[in-house]
C-alpha atoms as a PDB file:
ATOM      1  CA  UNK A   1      89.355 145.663 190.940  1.00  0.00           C
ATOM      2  CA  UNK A   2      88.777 141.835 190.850  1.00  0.00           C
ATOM      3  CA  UNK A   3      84.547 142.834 191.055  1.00  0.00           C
ATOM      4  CA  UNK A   4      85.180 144.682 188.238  1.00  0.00           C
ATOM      5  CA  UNK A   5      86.755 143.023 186.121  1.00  0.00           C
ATOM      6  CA  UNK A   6      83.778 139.898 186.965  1.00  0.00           C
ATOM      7  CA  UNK A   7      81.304 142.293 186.347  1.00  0.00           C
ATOM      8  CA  UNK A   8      82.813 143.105 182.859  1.00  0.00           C
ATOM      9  CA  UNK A   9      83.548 139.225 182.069  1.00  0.00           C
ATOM     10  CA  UNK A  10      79.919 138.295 182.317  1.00  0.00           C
ATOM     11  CA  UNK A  11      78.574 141.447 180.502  1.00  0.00           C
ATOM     12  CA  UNK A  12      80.655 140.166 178.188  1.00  0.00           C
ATOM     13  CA  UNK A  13      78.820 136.705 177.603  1.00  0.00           C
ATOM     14  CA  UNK A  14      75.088 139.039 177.359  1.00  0.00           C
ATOM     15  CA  UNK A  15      73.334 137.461 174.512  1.00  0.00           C
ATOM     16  CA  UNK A  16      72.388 140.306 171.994  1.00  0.00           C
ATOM     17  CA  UNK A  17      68.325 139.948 173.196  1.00  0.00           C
ATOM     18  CA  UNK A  18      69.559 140.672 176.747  1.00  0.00           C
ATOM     19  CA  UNK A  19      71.363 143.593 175.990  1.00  0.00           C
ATOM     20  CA  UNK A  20      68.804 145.190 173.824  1.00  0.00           C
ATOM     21  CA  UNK A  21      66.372 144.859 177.298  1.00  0.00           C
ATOM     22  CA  UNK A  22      69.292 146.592 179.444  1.00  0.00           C
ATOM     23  CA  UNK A  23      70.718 149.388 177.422  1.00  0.00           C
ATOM     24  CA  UNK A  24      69.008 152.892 176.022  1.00  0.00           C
ATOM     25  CA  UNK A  25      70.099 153.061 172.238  1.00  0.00           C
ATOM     26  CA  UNK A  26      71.253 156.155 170.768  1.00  0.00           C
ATOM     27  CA  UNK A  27      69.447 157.246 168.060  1.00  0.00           C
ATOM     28  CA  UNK A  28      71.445 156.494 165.433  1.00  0.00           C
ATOM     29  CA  UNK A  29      71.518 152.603 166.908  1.00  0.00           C
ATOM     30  CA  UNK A  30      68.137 152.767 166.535  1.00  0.00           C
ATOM     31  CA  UNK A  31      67.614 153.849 162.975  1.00  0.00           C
ATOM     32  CA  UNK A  32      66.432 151.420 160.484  1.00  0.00           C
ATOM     33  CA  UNK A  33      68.184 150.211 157.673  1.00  0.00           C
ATOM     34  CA  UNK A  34      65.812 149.695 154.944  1.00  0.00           C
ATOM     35  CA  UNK A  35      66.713 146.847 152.381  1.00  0.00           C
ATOM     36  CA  UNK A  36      64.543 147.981 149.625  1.00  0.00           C
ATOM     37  CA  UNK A  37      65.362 151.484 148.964  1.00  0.00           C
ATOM     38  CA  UNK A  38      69.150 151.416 150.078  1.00  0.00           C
ATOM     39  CA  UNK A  39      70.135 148.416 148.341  1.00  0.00           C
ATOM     40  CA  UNK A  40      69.397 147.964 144.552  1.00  0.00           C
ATOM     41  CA  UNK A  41      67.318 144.734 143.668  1.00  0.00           C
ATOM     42  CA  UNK A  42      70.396 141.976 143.726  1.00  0.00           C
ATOM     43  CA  UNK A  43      68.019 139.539 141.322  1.00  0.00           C
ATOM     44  CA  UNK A  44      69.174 136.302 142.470  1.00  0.00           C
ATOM     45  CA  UNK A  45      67.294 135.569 145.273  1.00  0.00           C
ATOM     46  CA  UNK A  46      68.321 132.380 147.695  1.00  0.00           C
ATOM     47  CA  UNK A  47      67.804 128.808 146.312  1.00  0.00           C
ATOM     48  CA  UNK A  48      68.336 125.367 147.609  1.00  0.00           C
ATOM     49  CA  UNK A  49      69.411 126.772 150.810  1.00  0.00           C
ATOM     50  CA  UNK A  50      67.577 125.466 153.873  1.00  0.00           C
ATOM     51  CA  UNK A  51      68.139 125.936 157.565  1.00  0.00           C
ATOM     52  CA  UNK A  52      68.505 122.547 159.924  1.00  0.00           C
ATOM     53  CA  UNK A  53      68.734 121.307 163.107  1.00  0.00           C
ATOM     54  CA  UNK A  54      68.997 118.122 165.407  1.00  0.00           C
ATOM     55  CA  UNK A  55      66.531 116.929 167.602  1.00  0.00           C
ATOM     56  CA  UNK A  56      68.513 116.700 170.578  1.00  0.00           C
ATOM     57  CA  UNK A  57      69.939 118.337 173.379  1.00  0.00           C
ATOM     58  CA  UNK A  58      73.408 116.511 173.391  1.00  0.00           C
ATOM     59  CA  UNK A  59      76.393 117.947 171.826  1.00  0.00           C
ATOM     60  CA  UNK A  60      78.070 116.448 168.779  1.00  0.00           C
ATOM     61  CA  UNK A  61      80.678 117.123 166.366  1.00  0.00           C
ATOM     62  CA  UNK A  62      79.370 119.260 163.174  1.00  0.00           C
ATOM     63  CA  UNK A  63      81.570 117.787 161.378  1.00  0.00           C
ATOM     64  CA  UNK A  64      80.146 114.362 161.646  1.00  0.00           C
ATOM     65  CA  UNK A  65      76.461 115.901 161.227  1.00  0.00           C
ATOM     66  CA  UNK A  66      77.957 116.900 157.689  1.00  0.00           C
ATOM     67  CA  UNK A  67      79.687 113.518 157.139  1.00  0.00           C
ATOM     68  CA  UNK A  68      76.471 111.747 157.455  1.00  0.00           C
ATOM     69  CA  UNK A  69      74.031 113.377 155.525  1.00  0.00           C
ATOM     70  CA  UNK A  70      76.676 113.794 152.919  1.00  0.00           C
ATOM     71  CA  UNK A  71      76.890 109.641 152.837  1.00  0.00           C
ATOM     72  CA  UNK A  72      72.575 109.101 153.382  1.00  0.00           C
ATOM     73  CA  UNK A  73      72.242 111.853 150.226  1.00  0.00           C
ATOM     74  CA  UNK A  74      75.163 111.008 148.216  1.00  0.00           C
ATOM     75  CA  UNK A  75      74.855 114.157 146.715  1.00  0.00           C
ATOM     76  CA  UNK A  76      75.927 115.159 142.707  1.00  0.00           C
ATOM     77  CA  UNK A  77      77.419 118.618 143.972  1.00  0.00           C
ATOM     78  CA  UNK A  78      78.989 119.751 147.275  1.00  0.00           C
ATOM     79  CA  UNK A  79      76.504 120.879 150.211  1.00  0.00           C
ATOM     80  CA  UNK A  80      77.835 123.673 151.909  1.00  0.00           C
ATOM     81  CA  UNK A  81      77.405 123.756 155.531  1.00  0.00           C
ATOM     82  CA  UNK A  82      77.802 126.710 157.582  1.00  0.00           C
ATOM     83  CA  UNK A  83      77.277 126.727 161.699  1.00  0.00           C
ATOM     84  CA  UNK A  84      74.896 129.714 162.897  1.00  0.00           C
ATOM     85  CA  UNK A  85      75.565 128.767 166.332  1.00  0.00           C
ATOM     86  CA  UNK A  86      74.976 125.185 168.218  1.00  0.00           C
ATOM     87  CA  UNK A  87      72.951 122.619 166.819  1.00  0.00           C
ATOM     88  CA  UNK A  88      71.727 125.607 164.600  1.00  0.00           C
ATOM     89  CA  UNK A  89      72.845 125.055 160.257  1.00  0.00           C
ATOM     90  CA  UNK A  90      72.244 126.256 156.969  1.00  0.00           C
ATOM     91  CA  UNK A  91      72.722 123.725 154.285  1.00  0.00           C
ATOM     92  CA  UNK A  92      73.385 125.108 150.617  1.00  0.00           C
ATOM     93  CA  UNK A  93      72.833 122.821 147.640  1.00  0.00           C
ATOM     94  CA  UNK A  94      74.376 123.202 144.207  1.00  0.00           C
ATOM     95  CA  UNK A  95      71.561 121.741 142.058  1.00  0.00           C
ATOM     96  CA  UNK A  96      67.879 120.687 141.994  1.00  0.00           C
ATOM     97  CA  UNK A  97      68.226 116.790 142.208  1.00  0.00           C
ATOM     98  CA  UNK A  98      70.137 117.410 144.695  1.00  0.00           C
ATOM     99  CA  UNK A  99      67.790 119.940 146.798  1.00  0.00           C
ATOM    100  CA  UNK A 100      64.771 117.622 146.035  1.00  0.00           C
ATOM    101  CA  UNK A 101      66.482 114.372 147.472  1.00  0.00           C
ATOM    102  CA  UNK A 102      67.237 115.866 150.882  1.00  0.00           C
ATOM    103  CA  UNK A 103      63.875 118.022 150.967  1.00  0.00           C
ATOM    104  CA  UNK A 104      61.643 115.256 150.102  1.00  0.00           C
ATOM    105  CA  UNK A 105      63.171 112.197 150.860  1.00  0.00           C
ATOM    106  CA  UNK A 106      63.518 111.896 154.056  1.00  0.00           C
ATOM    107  CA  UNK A 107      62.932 111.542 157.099  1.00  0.00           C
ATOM    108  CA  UNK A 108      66.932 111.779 157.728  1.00  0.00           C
ATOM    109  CA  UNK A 109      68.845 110.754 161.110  1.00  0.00           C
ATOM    110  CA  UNK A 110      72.116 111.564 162.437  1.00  0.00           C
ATOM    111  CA  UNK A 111      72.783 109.146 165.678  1.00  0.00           C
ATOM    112  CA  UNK A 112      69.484 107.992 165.181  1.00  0.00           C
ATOM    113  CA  UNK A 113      67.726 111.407 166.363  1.00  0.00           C
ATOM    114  CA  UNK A 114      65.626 113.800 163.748  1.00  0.00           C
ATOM    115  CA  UNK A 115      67.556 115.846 161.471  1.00  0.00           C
ATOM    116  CA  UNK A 116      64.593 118.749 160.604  1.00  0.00           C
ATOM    117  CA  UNK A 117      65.390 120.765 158.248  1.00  0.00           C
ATOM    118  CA  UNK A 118      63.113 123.954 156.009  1.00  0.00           C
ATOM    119  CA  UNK A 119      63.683 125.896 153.197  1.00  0.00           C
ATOM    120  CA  UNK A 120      65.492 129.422 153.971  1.00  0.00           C
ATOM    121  CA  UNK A 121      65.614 132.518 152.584  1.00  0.00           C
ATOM    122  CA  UNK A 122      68.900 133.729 153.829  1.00  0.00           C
ATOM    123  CA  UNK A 123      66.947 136.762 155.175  1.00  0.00           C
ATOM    124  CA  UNK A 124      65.157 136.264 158.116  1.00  0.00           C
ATOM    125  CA  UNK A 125      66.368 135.544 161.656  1.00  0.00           C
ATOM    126  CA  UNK A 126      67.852 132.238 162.286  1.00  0.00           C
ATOM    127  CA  UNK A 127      66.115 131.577 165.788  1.00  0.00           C
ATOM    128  CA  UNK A 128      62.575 132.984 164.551  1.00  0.00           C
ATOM    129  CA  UNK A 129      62.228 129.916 162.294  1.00  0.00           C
ATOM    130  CA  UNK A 130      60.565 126.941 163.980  1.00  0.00           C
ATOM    131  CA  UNK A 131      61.980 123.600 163.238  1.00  0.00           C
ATOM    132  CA  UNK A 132      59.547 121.792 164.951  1.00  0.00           C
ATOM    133  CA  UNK A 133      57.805 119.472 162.411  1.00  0.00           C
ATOM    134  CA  UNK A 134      58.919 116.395 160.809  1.00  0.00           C
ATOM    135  CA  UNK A 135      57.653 115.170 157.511  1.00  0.00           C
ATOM    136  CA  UNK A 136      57.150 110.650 157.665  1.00  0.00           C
ATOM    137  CA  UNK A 137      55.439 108.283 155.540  1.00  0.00           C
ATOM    138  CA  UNK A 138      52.796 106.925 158.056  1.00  0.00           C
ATOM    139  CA  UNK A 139      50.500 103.669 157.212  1.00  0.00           C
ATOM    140  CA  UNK A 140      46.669 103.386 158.585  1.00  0.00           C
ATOM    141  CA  UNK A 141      45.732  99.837 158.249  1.00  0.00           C
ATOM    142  CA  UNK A 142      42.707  97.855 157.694  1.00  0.00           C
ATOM    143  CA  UNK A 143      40.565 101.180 156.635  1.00  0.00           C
ATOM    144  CA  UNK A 144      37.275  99.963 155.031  1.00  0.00           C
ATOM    145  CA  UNK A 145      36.696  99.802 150.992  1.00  0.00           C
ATOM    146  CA  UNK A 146      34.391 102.694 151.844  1.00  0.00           C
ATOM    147  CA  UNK A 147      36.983 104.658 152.985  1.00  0.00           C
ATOM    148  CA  UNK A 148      39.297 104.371 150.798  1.00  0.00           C
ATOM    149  CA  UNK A 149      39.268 107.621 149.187  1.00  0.00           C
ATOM    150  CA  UNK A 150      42.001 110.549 149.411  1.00  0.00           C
ATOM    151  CA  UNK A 151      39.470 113.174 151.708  1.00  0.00           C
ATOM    152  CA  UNK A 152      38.801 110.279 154.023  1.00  0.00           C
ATOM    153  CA  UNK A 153      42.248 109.650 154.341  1.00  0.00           C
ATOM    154  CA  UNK A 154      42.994 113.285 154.340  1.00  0.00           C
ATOM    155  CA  UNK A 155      40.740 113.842 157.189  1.00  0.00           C
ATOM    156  CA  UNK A 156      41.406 111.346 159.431  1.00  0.00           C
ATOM    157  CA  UNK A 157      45.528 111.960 159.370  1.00  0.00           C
ATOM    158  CA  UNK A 158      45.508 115.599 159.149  1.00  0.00           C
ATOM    159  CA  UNK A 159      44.850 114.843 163.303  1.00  0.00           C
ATOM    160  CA  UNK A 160      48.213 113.828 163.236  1.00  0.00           C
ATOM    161  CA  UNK A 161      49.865 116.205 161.330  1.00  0.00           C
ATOM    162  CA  UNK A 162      50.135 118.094 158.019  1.00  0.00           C
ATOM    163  CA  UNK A 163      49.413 115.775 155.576  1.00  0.00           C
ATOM    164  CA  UNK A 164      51.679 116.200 151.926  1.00  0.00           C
ATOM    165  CA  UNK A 165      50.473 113.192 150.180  1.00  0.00           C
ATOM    166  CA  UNK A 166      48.085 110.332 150.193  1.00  0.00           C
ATOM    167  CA  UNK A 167      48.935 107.089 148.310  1.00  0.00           C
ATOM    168  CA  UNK A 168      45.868 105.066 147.818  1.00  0.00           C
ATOM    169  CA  UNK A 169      47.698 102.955 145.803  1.00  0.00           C
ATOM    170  CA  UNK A 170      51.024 101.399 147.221  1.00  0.00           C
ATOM    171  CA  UNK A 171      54.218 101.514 145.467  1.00  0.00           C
ATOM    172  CA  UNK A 172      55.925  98.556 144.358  1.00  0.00           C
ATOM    173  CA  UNK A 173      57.990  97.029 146.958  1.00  0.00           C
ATOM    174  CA  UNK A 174      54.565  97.668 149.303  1.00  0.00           C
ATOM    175  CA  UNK A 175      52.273  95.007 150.085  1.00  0.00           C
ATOM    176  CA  UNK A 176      49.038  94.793 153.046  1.00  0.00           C
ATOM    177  CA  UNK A 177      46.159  96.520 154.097  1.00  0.00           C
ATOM    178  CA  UNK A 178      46.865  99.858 154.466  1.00  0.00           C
ATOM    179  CA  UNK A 179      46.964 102.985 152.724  1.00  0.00           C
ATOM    180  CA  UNK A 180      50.449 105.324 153.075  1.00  0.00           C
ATOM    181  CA  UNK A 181      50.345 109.167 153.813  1.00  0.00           C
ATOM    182  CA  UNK A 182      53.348 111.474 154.482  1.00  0.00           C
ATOM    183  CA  UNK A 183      52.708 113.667 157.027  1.00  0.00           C
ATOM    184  CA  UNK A 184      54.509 116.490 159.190  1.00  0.00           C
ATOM    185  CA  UNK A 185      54.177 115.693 163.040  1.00  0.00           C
ATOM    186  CA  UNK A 186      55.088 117.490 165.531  1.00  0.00           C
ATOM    187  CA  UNK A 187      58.335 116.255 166.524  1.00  0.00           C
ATOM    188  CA  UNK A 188      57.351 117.552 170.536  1.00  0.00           C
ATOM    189  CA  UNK A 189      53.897 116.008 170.818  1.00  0.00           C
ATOM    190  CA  UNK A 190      53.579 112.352 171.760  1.00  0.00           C
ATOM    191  CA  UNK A 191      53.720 110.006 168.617  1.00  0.00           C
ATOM    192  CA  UNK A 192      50.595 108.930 167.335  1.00  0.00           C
ATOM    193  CA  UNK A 193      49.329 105.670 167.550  1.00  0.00           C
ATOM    194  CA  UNK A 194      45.512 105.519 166.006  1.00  0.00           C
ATOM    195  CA  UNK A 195      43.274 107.864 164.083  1.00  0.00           C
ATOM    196  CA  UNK A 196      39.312 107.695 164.858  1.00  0.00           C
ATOM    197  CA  UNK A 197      36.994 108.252 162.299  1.00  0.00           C
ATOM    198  CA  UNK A 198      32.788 108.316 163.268  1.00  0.00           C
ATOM    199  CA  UNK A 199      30.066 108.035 161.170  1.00  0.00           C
ATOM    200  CA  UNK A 200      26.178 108.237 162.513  1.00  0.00           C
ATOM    201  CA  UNK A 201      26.803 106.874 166.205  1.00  0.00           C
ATOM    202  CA  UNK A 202      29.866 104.765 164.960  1.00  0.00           C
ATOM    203  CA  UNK A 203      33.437 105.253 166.281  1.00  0.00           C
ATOM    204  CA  UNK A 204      35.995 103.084 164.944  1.00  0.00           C
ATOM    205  CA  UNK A 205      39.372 103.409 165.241  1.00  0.00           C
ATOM    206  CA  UNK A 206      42.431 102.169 162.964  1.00  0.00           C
ATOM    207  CA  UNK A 207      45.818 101.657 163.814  1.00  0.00           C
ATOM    208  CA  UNK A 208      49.207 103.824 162.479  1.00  0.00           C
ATOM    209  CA  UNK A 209      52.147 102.374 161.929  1.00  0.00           C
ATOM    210  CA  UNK A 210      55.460 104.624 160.844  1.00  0.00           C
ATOM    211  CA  UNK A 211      58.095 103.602 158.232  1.00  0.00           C
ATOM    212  CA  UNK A 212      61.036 104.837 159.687  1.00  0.00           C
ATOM    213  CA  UNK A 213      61.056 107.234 163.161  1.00  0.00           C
ATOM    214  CA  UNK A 214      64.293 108.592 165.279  1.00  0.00           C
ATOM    215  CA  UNK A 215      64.567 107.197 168.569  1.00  0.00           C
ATOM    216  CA  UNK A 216      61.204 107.242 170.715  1.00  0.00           C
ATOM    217  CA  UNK A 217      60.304 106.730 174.623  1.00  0.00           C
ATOM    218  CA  UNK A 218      58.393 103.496 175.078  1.00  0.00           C
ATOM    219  CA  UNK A 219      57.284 105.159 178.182  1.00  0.00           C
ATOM    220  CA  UNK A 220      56.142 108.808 177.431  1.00  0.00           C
ATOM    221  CA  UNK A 221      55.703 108.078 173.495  1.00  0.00           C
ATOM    222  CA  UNK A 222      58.227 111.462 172.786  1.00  0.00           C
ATOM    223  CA  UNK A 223      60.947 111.235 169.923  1.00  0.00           C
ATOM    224  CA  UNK A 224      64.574 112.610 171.053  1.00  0.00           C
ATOM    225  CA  UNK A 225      65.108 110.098 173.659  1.00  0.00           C
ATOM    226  CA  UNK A 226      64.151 106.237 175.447  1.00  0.00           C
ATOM    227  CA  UNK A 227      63.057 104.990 178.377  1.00  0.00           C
ATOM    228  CA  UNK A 228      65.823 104.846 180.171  1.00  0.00           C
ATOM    229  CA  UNK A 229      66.675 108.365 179.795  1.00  0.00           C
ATOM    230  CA  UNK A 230      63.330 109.229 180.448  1.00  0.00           C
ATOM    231  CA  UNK A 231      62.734 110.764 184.556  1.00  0.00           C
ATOM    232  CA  UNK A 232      65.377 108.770 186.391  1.00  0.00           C
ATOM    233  CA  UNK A 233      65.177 105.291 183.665  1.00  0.00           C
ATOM    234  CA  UNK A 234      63.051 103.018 186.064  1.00  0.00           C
ATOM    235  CA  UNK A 235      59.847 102.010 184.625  1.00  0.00           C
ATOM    236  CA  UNK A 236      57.787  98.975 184.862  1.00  0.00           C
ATOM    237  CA  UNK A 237      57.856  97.647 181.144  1.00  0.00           C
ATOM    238  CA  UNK A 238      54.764  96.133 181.717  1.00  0.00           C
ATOM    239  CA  UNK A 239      52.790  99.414 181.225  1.00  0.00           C
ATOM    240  CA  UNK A 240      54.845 100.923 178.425  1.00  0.00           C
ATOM    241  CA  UNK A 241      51.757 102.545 176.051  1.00  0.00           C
ATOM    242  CA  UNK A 242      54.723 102.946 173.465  1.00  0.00           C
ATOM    243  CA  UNK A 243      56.652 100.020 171.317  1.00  0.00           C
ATOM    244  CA  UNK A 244      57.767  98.498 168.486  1.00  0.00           C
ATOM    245  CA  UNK A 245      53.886  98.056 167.372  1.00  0.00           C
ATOM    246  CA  UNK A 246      53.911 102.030 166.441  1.00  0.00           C
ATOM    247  CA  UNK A 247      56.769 100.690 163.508  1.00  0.00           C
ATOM    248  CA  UNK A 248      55.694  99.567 160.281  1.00  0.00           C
ATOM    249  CA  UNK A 249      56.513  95.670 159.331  1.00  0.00           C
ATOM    250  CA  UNK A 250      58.954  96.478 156.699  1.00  0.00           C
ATOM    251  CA  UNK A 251      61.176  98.301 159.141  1.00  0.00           C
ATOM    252  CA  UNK A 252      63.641  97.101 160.894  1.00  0.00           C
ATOM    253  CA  UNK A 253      64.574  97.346 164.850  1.00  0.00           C
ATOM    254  CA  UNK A 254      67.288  97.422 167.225  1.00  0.00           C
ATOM    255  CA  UNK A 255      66.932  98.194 170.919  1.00  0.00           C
ATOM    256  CA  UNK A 256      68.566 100.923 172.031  1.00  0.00           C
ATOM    257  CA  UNK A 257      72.621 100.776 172.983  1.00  0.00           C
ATOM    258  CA  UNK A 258      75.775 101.787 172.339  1.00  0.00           C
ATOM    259  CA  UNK A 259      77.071 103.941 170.044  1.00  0.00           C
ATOM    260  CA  UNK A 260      75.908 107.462 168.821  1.00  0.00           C
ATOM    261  CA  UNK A 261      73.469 109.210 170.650  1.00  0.00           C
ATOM    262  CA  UNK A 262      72.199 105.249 171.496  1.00  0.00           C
ATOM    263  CA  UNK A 263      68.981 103.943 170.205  1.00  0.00           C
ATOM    264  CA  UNK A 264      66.954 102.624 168.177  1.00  0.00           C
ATOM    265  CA  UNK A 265      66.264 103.155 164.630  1.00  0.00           C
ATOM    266  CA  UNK A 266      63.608 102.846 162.213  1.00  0.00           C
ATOM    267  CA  UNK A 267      64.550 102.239 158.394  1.00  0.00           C
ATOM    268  CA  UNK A 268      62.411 102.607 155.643  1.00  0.00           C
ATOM    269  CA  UNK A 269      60.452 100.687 153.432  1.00  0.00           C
ATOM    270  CA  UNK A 270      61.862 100.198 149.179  1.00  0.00           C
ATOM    271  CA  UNK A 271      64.543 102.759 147.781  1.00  0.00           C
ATOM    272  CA  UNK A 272      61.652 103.803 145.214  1.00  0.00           C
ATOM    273  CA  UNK A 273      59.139 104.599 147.368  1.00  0.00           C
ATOM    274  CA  UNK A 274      60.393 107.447 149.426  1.00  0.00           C
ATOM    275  CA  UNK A 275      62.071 105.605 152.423  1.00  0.00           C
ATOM    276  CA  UNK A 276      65.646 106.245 151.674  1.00  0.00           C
ATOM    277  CA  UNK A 277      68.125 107.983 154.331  1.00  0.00           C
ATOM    278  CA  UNK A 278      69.518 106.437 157.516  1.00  0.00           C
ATOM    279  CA  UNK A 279      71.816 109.199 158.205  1.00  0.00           C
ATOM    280  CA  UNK A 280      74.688 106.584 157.977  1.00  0.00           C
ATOM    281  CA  UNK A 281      75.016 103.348 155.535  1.00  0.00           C
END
């Protein structure tokens, strides 16, 4: 009786994937339920909603997810937040300016780790959508006059990512040698450090600096975690191929510690010019 009642307990806990691979549906299961021709047209399709996750694989408290990105957006109308399942949202916002501040704005952090978020149709299945990519304002420095024009730039940072815009021309609050791009990386691959550009039998590369990043590995160069959490923590510092060079001069730096998820964190450059959003003030 006690075998039985096990076995029943951890059918229980299948995930709806594993059942679908163990069981024979009955037809009717099995029939499709057309949206289109059983439904009239409802009109109002989704807006402002977008679908969001953390970059890490510690727990946290939703609740303080929601508390934070409520105080980095400082939002006109009320976000509504609804849990899918762990580390798994949707956000709905109430108006444009709203929408376009946490959409384009960013990169936000909660605990100093990547808060990714996408736009969502309410439709498709939560899991399918990859939240994999997020969008930073990356500098190359010391690029030639010759150059200095938006396909070059273009070119040589779409091998870092999916580059949104190129600003030639800095904004105010922005002074050096070096022209800014945002760009989508791949929040999995190893962070970026130089782009190469060759022309005739000339390689040169120029170095990439980031305005604001979540917490980053010194040792393996990956975003979600540092060196001491990377393998068992003991490195030789020495040979770290990662550091505080990767992070633009107008950011500040604190090593990881304490507090949150611990770590350090990378703050944008002026209010103005698309560096806004700590997670928390």
């Amino acid at each position: 009786m006690a075998a039985s009642s096990s076995s029943q307990g951890s059918q229980g806990k299948e995930t709806t994937d594993e059942l679908l691979a163990r069981l024979n549906l009955q037809e009717e299961e099995d029939d499709d339920f057309v949206w289109e021709e059983e439904l009239p047209d409802l009109g109002v399709p989704a807006k402002w909603l977008a679908i969001a996750r953390v970059h890490t694989s510690r727990t946290f408290s939703p609740n303080a997810l929601y508390g934070d990105m409520r105080a980095a957006w400082n939002p006109a109308r009320t976000v509504v937040w609804r849990k899918i399942k762990d580390n798994l949202f949707t956000a709905q916002f109430g108006c444009l300016g709203d929408w376009n501040k946490a959409m384009a704005e960013g990169p936000w952090l909660f605990r100093d780790q990547a808060v990714i978020m996408v736009e969502y149709d309410g439709f498709k299945k939560p899991d399918s959508i990859k939240l994999d990519k997020l969008a930073v304002w990356a500098q190359i420095h010391r690029l030639p006059d010759n150059f200095l024009i938006e396909p070059a730039v273009r070119g040589m940072e779409s091998r870092i990512g999916d580059v949104e815009e190129v600003q030639l021309k800095l904004p105010a609050g922005f002074f050096g040698e070096f022209v800014r791009v945002r760009v989508k990386i791949d929040i999995n691959a190893k962070i970026k450090r130089f782009v190469t550009c060759k022309k005739g039998d000339e390689r040169v590369r120029y170095q990439i600096k980031y305005e604001k990043l979540p917490v980053f590995c010194f040792n393996c160069g990956e975003c979600g975690h540092w060196h001491e959490e990377c393998g068992d923590g003991v490195h030789d510092e020495t040979k770290f191929e990662w550091g505080e060079f990767v992070l633009a001069d107008n950011v500040r730096y604190r090593q990881p510690g304490r507090g949150g998820f611990g770590s350090q964190r990378g703050r944008g450059g002026p209010r103005n010019a698309g560096g806004r959003g700590k997670g928390r003030e």
